[in-house]
N, C-alpha and C. Protein backbone atom coordinates (compact mmCIF):
# COMPACT_ATOMS: atom_id res chain seq x y z
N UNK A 1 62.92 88.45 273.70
CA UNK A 1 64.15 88.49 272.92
C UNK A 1 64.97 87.26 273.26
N UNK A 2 65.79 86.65 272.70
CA UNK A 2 66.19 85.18 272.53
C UNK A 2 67.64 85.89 272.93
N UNK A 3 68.42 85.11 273.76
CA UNK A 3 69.75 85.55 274.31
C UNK A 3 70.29 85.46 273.72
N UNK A 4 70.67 84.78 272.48
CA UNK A 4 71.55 84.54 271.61
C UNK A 4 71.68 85.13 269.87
N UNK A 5 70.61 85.58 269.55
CA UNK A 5 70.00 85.97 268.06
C UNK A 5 70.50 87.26 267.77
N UNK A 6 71.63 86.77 266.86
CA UNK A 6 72.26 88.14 266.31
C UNK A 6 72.26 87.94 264.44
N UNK A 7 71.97 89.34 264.49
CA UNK A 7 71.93 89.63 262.78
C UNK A 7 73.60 90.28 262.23
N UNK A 8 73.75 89.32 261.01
CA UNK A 8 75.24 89.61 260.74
C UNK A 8 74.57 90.44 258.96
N UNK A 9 74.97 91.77 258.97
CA UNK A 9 75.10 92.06 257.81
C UNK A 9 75.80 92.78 257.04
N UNK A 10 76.33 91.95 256.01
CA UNK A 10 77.43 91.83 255.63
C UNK A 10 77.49 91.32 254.03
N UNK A 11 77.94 92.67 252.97
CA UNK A 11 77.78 91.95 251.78
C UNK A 11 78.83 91.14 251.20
N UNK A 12 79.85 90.70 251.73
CA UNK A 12 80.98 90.28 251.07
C UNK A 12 81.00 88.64 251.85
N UNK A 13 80.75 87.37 251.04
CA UNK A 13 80.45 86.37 251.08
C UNK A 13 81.33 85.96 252.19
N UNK A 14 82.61 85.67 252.12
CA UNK A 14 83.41 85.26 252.70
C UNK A 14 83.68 85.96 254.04
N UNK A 15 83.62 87.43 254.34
CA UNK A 15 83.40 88.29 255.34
C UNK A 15 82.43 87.93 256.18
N UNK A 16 80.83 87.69 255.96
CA UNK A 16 80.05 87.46 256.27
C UNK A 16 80.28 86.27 256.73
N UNK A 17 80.65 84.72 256.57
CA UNK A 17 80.90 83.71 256.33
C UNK A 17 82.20 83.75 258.13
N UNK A 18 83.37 84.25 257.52
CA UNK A 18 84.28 84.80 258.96
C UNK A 18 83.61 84.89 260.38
N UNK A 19 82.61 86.38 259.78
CA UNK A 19 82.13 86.53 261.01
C UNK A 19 81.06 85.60 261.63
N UNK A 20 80.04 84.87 260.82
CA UNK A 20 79.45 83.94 261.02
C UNK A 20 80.31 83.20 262.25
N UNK A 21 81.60 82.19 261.86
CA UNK A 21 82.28 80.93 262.63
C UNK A 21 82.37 81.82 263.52
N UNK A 22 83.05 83.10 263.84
CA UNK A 22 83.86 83.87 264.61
C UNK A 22 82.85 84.03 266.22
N UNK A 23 81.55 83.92 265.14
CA UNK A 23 80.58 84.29 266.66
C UNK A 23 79.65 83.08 267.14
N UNK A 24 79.46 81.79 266.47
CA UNK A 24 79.83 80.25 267.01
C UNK A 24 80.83 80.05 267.67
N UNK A 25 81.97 80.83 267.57
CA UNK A 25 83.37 80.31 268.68
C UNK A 25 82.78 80.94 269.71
N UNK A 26 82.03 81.92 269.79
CA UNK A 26 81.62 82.79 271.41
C UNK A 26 80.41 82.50 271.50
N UNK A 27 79.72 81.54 271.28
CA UNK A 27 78.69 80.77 271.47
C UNK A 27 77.78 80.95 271.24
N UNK A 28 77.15 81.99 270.26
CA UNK A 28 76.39 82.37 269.66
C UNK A 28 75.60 81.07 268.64
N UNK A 29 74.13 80.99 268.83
CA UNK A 29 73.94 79.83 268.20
C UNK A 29 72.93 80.52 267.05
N UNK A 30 71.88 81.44 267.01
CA UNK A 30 70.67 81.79 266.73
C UNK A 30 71.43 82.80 265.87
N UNK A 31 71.66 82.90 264.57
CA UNK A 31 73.03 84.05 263.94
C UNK A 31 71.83 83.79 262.70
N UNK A 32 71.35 84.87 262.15
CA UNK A 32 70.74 85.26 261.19
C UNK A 32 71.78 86.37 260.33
N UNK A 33 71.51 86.23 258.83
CA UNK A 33 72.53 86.72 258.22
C UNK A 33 71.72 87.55 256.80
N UNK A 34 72.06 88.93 256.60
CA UNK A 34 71.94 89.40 255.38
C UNK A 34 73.06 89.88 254.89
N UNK A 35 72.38 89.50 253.12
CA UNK A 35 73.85 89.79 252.27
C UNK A 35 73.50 91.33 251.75
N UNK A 36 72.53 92.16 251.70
CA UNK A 36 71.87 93.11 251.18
C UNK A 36 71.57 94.06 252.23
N UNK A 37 70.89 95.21 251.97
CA UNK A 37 70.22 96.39 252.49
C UNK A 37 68.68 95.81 252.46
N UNK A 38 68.57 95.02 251.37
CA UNK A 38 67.12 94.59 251.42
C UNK A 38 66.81 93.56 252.19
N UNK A 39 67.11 92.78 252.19
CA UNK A 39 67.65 91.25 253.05
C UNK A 39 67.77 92.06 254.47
N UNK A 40 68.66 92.79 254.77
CA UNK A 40 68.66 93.32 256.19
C UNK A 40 67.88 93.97 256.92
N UNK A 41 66.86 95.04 255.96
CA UNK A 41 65.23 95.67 256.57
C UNK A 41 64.51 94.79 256.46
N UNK A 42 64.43 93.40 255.97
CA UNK A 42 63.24 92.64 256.09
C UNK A 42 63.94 92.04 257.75
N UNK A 43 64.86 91.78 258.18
CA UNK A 43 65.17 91.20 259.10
C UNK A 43 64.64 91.93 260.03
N UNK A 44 65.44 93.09 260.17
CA UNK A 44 65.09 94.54 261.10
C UNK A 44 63.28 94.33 261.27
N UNK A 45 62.85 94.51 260.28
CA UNK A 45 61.25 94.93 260.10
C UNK A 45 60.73 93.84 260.54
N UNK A 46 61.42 92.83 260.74
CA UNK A 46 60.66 90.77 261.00
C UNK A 46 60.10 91.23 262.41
N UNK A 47 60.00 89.96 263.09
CA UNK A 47 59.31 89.86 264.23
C UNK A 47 60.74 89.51 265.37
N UNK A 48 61.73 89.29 264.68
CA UNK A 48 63.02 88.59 265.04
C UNK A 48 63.48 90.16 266.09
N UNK A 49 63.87 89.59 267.36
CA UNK A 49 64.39 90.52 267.93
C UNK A 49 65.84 89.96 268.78
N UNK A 50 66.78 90.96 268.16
CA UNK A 50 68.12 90.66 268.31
C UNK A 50 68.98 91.60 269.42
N UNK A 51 69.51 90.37 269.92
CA UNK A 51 70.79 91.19 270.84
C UNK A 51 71.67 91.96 270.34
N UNK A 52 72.15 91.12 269.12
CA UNK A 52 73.20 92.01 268.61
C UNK A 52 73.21 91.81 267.34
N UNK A 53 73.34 93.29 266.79
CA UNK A 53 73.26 93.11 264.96
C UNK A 53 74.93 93.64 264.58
N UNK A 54 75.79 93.14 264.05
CA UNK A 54 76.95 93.55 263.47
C UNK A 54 76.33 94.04 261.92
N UNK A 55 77.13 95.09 261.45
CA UNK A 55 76.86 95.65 260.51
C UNK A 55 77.59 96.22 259.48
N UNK A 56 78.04 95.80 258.12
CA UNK A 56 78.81 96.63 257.51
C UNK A 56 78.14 98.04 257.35
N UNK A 57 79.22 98.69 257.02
CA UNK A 57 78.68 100.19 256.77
C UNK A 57 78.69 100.96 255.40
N UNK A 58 78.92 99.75 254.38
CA UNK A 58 79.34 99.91 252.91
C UNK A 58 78.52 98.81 252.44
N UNK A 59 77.13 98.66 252.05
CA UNK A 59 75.97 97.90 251.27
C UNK A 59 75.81 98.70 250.21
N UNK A 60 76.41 98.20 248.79
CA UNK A 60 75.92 97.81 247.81
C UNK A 60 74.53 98.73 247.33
N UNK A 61 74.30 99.97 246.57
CA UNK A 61 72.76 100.34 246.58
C UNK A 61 71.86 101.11 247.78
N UNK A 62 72.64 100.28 249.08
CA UNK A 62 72.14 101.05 250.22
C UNK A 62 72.52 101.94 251.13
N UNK A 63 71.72 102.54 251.53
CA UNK A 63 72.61 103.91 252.42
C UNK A 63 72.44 103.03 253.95
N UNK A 64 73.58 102.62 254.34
CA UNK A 64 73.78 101.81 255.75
C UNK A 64 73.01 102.75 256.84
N UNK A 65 73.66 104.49 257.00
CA UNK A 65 73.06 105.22 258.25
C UNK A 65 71.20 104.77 257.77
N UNK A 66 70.81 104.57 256.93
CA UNK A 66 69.35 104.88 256.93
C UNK A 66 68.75 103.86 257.43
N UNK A 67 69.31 102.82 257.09
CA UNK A 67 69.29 101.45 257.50
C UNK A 67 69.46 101.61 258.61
N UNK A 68 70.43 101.67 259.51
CA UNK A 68 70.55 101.97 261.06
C UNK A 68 69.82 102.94 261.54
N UNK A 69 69.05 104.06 261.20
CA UNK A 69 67.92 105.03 261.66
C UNK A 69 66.57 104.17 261.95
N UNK A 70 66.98 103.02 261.01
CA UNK A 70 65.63 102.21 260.95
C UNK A 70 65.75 101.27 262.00
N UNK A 71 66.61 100.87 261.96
CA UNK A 71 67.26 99.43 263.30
C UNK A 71 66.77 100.48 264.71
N UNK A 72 67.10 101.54 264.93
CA UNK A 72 66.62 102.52 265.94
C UNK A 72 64.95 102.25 266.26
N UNK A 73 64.65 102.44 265.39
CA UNK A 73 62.78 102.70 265.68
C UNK A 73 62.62 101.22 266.15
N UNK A 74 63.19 99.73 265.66
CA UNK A 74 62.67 98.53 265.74
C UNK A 74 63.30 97.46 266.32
N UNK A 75 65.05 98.09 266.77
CA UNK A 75 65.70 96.90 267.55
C UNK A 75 66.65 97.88 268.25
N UNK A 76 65.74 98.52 269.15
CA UNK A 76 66.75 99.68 270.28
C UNK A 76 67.47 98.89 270.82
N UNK A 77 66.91 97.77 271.36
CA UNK A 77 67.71 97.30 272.29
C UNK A 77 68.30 96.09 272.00
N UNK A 78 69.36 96.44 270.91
CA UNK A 78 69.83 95.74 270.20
C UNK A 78 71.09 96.18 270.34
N UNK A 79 72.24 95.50 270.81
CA UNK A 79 74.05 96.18 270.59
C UNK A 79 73.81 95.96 269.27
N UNK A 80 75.13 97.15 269.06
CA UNK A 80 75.57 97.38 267.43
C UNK A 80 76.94 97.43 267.45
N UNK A 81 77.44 96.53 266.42
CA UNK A 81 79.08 96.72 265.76
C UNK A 81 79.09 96.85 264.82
N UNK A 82 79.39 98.14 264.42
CA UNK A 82 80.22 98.56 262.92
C UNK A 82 81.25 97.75 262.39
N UNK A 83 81.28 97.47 261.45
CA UNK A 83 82.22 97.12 260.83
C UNK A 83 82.55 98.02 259.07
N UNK A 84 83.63 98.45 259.34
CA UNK A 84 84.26 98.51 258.17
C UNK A 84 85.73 98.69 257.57
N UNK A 85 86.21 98.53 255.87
CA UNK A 85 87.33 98.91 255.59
C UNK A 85 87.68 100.42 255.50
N UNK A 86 86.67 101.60 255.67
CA UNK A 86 87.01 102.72 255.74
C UNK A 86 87.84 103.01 256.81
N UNK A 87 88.06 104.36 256.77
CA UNK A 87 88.94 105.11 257.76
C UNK A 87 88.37 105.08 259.38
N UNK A 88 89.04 104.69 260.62
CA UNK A 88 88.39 104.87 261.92
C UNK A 88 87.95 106.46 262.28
N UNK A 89 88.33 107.31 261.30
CA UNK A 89 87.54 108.44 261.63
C UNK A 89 86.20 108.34 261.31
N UNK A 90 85.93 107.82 260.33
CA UNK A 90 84.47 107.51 259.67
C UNK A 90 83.98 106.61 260.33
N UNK A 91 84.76 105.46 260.82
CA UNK A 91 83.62 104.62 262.07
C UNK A 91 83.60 105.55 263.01
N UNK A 92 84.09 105.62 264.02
CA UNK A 92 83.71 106.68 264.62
C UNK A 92 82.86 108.01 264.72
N UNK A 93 82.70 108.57 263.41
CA UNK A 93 81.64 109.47 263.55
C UNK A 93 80.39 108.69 263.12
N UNK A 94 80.23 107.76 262.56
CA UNK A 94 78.84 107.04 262.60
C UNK A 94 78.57 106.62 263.80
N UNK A 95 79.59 105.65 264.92
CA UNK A 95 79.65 105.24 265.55
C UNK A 95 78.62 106.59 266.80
N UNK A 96 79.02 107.47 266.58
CA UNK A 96 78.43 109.12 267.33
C UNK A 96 77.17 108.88 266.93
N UNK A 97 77.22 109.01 265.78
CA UNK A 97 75.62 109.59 264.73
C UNK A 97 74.86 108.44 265.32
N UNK A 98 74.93 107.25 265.30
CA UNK A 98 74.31 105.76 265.80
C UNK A 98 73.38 105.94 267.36
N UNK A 99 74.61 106.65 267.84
CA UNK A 99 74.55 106.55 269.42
C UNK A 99 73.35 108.13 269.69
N UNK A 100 73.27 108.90 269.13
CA UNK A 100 72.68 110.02 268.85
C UNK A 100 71.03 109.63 269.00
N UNK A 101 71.43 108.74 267.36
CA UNK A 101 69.93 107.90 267.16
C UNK A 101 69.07 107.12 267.97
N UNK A 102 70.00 106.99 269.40
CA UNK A 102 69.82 105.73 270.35
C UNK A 102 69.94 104.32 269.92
N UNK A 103 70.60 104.15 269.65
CA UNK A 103 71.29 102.60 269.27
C UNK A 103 72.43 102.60 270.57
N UNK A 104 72.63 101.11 270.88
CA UNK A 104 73.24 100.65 271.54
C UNK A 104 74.99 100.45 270.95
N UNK A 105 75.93 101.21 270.69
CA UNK A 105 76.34 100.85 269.46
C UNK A 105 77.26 100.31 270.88
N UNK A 106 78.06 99.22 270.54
CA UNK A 106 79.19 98.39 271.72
C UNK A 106 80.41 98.84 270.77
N UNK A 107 80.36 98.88 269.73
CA UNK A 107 82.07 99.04 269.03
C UNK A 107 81.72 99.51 267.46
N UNK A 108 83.15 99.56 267.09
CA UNK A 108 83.44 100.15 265.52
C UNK A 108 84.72 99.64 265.22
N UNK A 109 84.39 98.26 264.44
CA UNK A 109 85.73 97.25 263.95
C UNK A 109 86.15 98.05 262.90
N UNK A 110 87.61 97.83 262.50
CA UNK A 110 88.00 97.68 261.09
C UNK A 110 88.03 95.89 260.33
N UNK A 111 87.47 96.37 259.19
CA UNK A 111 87.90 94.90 258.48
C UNK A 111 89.36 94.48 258.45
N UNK A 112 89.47 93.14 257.92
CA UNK A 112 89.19 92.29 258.91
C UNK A 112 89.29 92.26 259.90
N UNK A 113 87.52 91.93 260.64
CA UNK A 113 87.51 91.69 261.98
C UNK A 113 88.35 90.41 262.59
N UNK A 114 88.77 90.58 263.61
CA UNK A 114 89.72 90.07 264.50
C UNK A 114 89.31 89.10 265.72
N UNK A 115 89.20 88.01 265.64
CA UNK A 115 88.59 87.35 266.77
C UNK A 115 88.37 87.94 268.04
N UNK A 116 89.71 88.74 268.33
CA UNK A 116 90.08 89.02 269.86
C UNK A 116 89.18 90.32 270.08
N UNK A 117 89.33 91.33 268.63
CA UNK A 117 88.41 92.72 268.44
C UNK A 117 87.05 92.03 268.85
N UNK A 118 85.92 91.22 268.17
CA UNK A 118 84.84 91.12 268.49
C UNK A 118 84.56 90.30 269.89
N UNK A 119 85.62 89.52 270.47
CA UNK A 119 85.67 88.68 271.60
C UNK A 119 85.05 89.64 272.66
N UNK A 120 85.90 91.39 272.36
CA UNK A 120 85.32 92.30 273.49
C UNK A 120 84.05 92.92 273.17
């Protein structure tokens, strides 16, 4: 696993784009990025094994928990950050359901993420 290789996925251009610079400021160099549910299981399913995958929880077509059931079987040992504009009750109970699944989950942002929020 490469110390640095994190998957950002994230369908909203400019969001995605944020968090991109946001995690070059914390020195992250190896930042792989999907804009999709589809784009993001080919990543998951790749050979690519990541420290940390940030994740919206609102994809377009895709059901995110299923997507993350899947990140379980193929990048356990992978931290996870939620990200979303829903309610922190709803991160939070995924944030449970995640951790259930055995995922590493480290946090549950609200949009917009916050330099100082993902710094921890």
């Amino acid at each position: 696993m490469s110390e640095n290789r994190v998957l950002v996925i994230e369908d909203d251009e400019l969001a995605r784009l944020a968090l991109v610079q946001q995690l070059r400021k914390l020195g992250k160099t190896l930042i792989d990025e999907a804009a999709d549910g589809d784009s993001a299981s080919r990543a998951i399913e790749g050979s690519a094994q990541y420290e940390l995958i940030i994740a919206d929880l609102m994809l377009p077509g895709h059901d995110a928990v299923e997507l993350l059931r899947a990140t379980a079987g193929r990048q356990a040992q992978a931290g996870l950050i939620l990200v979303s504009a829903l309610g922190d009750s709803l991160l939070r109970s995924v944030a449970v359901l995640c951790r259930e699944r055995g995922l590493r989950v480290l946090g549950a942002l609200r949009k917009p993420v916050r330099h100082e929020a993902l710094a921890q």
